[in-house]
N, C-alpha and C. Protein backbone atom coordinates (compact mmCIF):
# COMPACT_ATOMS: atom_id res chain seq x y z
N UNK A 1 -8.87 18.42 -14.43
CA UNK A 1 -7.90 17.35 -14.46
C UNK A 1 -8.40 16.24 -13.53
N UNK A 2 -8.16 15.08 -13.61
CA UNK A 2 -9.09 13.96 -13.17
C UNK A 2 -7.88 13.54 -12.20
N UNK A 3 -8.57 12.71 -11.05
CA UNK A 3 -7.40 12.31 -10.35
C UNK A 3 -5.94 11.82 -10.68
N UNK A 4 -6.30 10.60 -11.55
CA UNK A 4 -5.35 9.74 -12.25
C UNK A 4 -4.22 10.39 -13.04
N UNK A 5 -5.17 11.92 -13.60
CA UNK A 5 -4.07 12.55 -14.31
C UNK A 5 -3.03 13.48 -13.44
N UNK A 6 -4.06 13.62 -12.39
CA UNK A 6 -3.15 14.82 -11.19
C UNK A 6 -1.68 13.68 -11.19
N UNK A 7 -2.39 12.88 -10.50
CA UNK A 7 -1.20 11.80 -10.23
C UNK A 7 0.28 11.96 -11.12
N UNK A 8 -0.26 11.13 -12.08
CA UNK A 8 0.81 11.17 -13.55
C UNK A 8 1.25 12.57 -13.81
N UNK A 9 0.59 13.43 -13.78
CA UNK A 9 1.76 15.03 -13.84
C UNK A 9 2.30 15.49 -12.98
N UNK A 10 1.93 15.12 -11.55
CA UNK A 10 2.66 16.06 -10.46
C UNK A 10 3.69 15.14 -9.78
N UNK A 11 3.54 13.70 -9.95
CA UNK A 11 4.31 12.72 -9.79
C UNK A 11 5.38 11.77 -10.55
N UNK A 12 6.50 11.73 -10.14
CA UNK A 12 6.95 11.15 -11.56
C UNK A 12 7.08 9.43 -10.83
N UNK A 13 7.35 8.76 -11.10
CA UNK A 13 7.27 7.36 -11.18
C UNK A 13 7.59 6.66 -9.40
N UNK A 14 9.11 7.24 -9.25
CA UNK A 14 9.53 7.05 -8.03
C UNK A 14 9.14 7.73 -7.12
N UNK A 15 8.56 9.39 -7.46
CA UNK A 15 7.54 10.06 -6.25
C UNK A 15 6.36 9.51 -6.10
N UNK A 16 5.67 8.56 -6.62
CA UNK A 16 4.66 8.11 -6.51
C UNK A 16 4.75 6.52 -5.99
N UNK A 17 5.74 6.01 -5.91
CA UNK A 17 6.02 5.23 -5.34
C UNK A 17 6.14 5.52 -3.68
N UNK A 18 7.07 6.47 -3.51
CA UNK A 18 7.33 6.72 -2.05
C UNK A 18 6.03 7.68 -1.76
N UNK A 19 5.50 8.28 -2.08
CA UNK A 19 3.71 8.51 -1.67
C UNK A 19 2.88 7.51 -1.12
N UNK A 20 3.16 6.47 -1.89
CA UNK A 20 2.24 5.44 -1.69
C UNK A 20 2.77 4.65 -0.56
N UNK A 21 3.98 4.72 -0.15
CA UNK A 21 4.63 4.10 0.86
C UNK A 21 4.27 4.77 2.08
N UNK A 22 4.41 5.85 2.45
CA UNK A 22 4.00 6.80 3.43
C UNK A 22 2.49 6.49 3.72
N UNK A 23 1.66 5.78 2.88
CA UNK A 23 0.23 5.04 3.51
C UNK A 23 0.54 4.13 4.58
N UNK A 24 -0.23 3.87 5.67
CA UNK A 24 -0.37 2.98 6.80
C UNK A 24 -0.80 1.85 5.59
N UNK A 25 -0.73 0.42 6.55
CA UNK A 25 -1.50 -0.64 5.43
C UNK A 25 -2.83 -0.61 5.74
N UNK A 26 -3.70 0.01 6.61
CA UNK A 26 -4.90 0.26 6.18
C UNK A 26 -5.51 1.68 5.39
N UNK A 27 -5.26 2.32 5.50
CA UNK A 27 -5.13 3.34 4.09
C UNK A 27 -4.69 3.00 2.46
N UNK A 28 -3.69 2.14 2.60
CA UNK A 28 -3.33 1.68 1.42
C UNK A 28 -4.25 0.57 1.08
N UNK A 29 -5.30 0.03 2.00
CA UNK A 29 -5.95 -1.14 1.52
C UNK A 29 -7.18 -0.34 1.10
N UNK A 30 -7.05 0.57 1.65
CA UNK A 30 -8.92 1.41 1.40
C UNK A 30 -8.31 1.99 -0.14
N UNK A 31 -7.15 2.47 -0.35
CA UNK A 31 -6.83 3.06 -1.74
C UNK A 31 -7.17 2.00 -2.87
N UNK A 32 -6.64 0.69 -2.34
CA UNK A 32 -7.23 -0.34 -3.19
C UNK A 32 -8.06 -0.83 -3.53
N UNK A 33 -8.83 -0.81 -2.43
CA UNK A 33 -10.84 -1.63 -2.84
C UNK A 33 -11.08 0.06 -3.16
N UNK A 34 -11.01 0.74 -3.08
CA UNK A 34 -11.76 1.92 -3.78
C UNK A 34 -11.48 2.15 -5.59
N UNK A 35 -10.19 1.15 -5.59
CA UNK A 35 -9.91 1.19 -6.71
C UNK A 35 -10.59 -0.26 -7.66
N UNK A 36 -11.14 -0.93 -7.08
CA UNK A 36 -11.56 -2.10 -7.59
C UNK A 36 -10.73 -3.23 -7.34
N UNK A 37 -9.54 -2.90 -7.00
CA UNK A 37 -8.80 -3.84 -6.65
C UNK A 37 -8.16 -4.96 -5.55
N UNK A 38 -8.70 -6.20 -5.31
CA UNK A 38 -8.49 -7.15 -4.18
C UNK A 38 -7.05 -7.09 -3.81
N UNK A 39 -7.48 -7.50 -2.35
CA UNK A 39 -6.16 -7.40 -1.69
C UNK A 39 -5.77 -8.59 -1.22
N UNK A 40 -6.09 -9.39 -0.95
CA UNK A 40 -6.35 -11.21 -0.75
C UNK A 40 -5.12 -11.25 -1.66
N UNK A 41 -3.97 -11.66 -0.90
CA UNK A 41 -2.79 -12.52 -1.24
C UNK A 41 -3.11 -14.10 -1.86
N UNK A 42 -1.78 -14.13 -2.76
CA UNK A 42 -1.82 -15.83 -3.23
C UNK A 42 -1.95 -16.44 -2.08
N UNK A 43 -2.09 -17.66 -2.52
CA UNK A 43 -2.03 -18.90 -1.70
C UNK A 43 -0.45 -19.17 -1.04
N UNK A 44 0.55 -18.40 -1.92
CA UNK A 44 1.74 -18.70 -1.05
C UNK A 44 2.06 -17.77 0.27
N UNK A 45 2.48 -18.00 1.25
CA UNK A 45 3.20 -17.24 2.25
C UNK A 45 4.38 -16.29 1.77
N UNK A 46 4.01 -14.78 1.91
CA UNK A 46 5.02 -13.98 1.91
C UNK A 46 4.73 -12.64 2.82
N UNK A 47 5.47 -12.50 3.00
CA UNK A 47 6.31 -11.24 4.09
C UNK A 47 5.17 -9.98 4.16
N UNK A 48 4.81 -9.53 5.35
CA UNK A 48 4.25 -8.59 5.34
C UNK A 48 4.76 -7.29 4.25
N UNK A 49 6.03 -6.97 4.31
CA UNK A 49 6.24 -6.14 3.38
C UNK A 49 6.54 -6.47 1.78
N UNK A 50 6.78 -7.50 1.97
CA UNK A 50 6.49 -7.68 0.41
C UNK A 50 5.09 -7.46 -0.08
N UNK A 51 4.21 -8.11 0.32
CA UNK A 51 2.93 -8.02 0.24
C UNK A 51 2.39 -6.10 0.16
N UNK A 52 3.36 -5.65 1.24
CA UNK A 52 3.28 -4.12 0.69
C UNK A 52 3.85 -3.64 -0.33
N UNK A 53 4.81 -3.56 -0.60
CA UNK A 53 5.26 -3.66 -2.39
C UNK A 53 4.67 -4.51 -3.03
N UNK A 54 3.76 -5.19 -3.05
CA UNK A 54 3.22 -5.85 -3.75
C UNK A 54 1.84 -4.75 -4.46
N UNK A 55 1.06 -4.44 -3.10
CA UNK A 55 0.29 -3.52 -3.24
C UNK A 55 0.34 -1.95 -3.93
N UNK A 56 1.84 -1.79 -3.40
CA UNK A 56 2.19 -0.63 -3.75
C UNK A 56 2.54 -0.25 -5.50
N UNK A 57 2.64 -1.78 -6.22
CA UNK A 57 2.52 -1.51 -7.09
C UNK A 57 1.67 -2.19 -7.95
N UNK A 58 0.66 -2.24 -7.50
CA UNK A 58 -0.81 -2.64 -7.91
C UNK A 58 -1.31 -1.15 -7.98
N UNK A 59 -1.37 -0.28 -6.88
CA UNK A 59 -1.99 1.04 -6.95
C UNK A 59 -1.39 1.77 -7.97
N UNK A 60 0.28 1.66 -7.96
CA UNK A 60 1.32 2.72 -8.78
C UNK A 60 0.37 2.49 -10.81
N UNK A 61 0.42 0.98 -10.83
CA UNK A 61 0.00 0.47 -12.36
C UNK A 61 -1.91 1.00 -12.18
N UNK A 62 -2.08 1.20 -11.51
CA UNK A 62 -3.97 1.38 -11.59
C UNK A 62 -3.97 2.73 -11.97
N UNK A 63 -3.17 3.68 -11.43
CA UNK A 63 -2.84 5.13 -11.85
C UNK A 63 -2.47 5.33 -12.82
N UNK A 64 -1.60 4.58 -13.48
CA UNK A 64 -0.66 4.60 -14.94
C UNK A 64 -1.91 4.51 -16.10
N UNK A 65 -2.62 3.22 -15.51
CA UNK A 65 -4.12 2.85 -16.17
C UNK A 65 -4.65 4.09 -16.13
N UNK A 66 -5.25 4.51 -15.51
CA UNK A 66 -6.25 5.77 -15.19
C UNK A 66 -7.68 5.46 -14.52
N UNK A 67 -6.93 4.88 -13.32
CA UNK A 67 -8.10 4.40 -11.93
C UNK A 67 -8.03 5.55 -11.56
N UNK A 68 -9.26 6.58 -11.75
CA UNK A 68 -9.69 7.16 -11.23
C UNK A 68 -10.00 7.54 -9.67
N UNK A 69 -10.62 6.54 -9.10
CA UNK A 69 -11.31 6.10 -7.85
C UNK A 69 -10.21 5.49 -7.11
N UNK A 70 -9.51 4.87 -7.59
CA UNK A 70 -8.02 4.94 -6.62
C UNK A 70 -7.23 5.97 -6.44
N UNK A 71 -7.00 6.49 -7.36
CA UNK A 71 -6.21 8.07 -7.60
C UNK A 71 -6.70 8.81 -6.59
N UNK A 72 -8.34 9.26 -6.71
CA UNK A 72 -8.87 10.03 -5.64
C UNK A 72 -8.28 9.79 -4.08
N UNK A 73 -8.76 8.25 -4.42
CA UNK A 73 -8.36 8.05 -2.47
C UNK A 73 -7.40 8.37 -2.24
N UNK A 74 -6.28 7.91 -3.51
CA UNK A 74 -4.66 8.03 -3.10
C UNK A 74 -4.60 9.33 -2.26
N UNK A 75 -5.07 10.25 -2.94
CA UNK A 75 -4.48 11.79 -2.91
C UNK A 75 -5.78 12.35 -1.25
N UNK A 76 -6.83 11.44 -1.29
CA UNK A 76 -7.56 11.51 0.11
C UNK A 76 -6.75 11.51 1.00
N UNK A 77 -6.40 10.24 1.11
CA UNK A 77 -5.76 9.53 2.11
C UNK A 77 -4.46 10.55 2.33
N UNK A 78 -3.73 10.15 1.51
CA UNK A 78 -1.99 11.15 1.64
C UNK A 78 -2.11 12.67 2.39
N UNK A 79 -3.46 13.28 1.77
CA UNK A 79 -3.18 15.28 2.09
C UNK A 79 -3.93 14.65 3.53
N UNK A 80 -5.15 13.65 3.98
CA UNK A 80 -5.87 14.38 4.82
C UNK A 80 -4.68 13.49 6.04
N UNK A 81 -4.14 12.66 5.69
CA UNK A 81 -3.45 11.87 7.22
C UNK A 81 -2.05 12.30 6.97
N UNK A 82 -1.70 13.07 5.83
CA UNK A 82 -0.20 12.97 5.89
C UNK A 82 0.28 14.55 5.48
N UNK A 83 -0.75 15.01 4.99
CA UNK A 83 0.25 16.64 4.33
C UNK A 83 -1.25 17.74 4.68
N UNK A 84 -2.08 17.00 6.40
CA UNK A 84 -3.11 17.82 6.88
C UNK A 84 -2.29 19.45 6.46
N UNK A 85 -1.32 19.86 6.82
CA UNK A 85 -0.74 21.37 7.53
C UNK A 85 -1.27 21.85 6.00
N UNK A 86 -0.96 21.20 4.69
CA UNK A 86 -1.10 21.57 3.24
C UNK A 86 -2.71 22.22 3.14
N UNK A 87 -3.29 21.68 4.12
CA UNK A 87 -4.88 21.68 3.64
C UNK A 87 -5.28 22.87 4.91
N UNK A 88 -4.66 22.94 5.26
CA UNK A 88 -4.72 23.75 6.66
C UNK A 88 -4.39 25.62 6.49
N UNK A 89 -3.34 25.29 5.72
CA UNK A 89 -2.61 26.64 5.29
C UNK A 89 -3.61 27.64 4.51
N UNK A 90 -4.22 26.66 3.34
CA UNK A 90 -4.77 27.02 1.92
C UNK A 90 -6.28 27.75 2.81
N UNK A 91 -6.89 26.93 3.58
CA UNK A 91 -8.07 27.24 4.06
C UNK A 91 -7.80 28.43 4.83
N UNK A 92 -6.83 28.39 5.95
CA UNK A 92 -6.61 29.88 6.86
C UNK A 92 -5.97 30.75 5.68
N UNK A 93 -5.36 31.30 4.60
CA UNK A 93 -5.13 31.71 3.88
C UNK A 93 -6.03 32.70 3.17
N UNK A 94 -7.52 31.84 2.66
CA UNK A 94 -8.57 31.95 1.86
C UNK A 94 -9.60 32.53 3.26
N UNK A 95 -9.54 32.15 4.42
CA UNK A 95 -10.16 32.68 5.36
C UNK A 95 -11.32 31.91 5.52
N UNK A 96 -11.47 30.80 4.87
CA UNK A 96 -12.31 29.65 5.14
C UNK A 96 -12.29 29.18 6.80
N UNK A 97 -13.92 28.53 7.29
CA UNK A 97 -14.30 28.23 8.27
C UNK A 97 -13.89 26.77 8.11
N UNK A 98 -12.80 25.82 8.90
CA UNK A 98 -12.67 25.16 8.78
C UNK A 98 -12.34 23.92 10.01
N UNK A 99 -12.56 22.29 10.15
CA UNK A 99 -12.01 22.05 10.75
C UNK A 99 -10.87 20.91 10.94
N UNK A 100 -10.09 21.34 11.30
CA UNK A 100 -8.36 20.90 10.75
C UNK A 100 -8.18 20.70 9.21
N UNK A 101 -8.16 21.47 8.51
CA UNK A 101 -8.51 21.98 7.05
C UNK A 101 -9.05 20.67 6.39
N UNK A 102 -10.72 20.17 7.18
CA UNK A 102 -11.51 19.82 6.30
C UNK A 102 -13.01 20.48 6.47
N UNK A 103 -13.66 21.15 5.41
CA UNK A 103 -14.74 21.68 5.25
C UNK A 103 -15.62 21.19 3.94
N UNK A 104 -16.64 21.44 4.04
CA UNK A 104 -17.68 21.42 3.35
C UNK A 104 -18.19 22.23 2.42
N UNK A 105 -17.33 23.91 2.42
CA UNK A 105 -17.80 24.77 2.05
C UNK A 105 -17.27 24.33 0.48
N UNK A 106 -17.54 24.77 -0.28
CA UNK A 106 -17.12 25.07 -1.70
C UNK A 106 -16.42 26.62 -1.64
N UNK A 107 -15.30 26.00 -1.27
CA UNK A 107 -15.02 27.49 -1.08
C UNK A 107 -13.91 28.02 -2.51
N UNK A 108 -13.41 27.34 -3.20
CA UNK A 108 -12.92 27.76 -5.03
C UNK A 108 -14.13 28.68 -5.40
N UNK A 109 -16.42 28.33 -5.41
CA UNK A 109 -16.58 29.44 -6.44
C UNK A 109 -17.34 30.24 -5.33
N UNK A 110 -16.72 30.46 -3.99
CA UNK A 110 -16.82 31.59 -3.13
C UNK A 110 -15.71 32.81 -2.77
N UNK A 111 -14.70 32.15 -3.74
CA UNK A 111 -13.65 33.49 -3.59
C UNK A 111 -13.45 33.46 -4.75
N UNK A 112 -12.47 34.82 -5.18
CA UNK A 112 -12.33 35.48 -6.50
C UNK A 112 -11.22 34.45 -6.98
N UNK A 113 -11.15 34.50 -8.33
CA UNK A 113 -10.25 33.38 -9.15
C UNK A 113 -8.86 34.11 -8.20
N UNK A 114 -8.46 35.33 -8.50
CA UNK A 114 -7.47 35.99 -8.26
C UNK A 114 -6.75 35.49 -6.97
N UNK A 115 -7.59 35.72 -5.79
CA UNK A 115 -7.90 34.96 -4.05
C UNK A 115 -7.12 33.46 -4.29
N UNK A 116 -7.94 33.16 -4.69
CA UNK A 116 -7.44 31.35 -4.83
C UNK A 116 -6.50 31.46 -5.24
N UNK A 117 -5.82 31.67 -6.52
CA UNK A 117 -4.29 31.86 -6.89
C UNK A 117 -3.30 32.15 -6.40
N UNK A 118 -3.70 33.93 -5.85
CA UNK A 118 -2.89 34.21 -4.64
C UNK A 118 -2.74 33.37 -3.58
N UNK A 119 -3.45 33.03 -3.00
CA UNK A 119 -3.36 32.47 -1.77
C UNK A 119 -2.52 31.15 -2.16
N UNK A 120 -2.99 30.14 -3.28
CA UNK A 120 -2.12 28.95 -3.85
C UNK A 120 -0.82 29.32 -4.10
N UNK A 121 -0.59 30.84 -4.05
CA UNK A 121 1.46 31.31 -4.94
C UNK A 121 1.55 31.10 -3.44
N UNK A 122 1.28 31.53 -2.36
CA UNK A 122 1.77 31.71 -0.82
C UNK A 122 2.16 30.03 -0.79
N UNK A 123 0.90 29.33 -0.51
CA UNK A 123 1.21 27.71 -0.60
C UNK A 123 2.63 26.78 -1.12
N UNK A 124 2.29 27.13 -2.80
CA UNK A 124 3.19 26.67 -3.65
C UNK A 124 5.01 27.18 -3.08
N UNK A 125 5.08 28.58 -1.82
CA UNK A 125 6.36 28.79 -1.83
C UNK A 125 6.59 27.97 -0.57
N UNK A 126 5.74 27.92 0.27
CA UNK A 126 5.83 27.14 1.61
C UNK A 126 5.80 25.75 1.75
N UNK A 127 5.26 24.82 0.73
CA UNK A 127 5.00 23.73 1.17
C UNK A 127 5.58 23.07 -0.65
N UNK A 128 5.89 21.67 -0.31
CA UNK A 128 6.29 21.09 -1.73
C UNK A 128 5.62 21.03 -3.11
N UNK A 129 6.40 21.96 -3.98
CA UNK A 129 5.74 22.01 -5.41
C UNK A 129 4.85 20.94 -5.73
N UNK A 130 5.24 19.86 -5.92
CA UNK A 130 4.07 18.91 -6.59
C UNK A 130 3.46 18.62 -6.02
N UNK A 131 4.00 18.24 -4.45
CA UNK A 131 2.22 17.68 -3.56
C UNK A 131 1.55 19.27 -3.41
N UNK A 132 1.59 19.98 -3.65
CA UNK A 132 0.97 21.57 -3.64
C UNK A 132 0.28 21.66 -4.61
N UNK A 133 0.81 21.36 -5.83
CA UNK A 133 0.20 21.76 -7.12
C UNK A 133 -1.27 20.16 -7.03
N UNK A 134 -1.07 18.90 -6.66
CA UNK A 134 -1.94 18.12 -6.80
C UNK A 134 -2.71 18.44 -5.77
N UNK A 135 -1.92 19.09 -4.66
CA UNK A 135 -3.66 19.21 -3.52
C UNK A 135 -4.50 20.08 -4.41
N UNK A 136 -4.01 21.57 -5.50
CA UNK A 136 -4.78 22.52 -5.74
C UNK A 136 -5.41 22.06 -6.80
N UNK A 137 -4.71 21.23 -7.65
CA UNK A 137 -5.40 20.23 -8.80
C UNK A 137 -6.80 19.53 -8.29
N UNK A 138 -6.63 18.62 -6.98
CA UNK A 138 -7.60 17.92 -6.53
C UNK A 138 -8.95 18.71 -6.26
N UNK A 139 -8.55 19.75 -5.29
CA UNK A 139 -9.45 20.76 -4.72
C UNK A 139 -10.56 21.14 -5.98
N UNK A 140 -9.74 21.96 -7.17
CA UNK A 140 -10.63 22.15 -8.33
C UNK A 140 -11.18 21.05 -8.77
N UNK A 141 -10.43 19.52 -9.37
CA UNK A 141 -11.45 18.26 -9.25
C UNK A 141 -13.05 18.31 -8.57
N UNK A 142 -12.66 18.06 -7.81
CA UNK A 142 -13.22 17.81 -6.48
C UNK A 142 -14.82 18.89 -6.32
N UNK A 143 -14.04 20.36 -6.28
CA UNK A 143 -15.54 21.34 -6.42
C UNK A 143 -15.69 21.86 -7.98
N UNK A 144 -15.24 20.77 -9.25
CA UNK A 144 -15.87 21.21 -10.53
C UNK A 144 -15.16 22.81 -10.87
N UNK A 145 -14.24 23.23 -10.55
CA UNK A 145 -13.37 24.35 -10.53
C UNK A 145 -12.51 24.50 -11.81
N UNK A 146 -12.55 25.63 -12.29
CA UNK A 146 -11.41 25.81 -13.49
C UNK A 146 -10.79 26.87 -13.41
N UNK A 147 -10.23 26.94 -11.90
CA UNK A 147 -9.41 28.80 -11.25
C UNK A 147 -8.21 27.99 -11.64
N UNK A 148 -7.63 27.14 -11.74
CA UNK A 148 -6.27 26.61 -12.31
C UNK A 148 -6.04 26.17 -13.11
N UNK A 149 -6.72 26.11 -14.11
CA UNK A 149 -6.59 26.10 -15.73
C UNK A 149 -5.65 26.41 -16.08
N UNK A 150 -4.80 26.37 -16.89
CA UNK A 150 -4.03 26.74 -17.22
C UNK A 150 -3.27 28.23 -16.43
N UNK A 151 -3.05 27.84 -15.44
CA UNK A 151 -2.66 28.42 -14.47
C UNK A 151 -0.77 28.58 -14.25
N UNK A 152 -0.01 29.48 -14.80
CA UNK A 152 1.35 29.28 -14.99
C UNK A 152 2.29 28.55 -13.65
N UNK A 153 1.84 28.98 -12.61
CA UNK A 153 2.67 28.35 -11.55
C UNK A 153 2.48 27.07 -11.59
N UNK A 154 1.23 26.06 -11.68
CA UNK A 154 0.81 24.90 -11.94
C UNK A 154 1.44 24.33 -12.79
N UNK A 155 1.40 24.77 -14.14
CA UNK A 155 2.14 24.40 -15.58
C UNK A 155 3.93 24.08 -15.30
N UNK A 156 4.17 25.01 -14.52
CA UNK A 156 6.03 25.35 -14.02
C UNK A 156 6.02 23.83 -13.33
N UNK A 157 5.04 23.38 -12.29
CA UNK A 157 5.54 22.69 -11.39
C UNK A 157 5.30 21.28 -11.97
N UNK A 158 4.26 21.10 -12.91
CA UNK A 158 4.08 19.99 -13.87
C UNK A 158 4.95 19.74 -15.32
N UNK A 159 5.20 20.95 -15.84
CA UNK A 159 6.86 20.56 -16.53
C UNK A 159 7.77 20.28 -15.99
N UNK A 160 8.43 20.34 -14.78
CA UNK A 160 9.40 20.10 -13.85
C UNK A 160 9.49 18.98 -13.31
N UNK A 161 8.19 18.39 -13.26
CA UNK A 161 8.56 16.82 -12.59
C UNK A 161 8.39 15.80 -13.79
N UNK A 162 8.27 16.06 -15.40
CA UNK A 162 8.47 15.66 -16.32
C UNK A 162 9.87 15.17 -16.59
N UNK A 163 10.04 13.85 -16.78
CA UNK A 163 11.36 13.01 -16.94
C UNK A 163 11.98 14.17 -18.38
N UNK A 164 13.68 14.11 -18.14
CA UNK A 164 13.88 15.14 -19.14
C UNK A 164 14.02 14.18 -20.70
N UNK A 165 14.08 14.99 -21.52
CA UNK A 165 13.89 14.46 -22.75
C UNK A 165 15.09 13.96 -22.68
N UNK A 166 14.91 12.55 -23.48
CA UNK A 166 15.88 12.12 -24.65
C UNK A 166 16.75 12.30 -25.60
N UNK A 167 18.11 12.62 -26.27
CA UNK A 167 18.49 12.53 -27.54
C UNK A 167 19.29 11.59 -27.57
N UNK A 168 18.75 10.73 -28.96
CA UNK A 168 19.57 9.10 -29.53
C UNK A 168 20.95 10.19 -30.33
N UNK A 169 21.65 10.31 -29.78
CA UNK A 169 22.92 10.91 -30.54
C UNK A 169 23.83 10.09 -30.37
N UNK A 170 24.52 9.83 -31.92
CA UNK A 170 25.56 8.54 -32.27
C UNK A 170 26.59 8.53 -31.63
C-alpha cells in the first residue's frame, strides 16, 4: 500500500485534517516541498494561521491526488515527532535494537510473519486503531513487506474509518 493510499484508508477526511494540524509549521513546510509543493504565500497579507489552513489543505488535496512523497513525510513527520511511543512499543515488542524507536534494521523480513502480527494485535489494542494500522501499513511500505496483506485486524480498522454508506430512500 503506497503512502497516499495508507492515508485515504486509515484516515477519513476530518482525521486527516487534524493530523496535519498537530504538525509544527516547520514540519508541515518540509511535508510540502517534499511534496512538490510551494509554500510562498500570495502577494496579499494574511494571518499566520490562515496561511496554516491554507497549507493544511494544500497537503489534505495532494493526498486525495495521490502525492506520494508528501504522504510519506506526512506519516514521517506525525509517528517520528508526534506518536514516537507508537514506534517505540512495536520495536521493544519485536525485540528490535533500537534508538527511541528509530532503526535501520529491516526488521518485518527478520521476524516471523506470525511475530510481526502478534506483536502489531498487542499495538493495535494499546495505541489508536488507525494511526496503528498506518504506522504498520507504512513500516511494510517502507521495508517492501507483505506480513499485512490482507491482514484481518488491518482490514477491521480500514472498514471502520470508511464514511458509512448511503441510501437515497424516498
Amino acid at each position: 500500500m503506497n503512502p497516499a493510499v495508507i492515508c485515504t484508508t486509515f484516515f477519513d477526511a476530518t482525521r486527516l485534517t487534524t493530523l496535519i494540524g498537530e504538525l509544527s509549521v516547520p514540519q508541515l513546510k518540509a511535508v510540502l516541498k517534499s511534496g512538490g509543493i510551494k509554500i510562498k504565500s500570495s502577494a496579499t497579507v494574511i494571518s499566520p494561521s490562515r496561511r496554516r489552513a491554507q497549507w493544511g489543505q494544500q497537503a489534505a488535496q495532494a493526498i486525495g491526488a495521490g502525492n506520494d512523497e508528501l504522504a510519506a513525510e506526512l506519516l514521517q513527520q506525525f509517528l517520528l515527532q508526534h506518536r514516537r511511543q507508537l514506534l517505540i512499543d512495536y520495536l521493544d515488542a519485536l525485540g528490535v535494537k533500537h534508538n527511541a524507536g528509530e532503526t535501520d534494521q529491516g526488521f518485518l523480513s527478520s521476524a516471523s510473519a506470525e511475530r510481526a502480527r502478534e506483536c502489531a494485535a498487542l499495538l493495535l489494542a494499546r495505541h489508536d486503531p488507525a494511526e496503528t494500522a498506518a504506522y504498520l501499513s507504512y513500516i511494510a511500505f517502507q521495508q517492501q513487506s507483505t506480513v499485512f496483506e490482507g491482514w484481518a485486524p488491518l482490514l477491521r480498522v480500514a472498514v471502520a474509518q470508511q464514511p458509512p454508506a448511503t441510501t437515497d430512500q424516498p
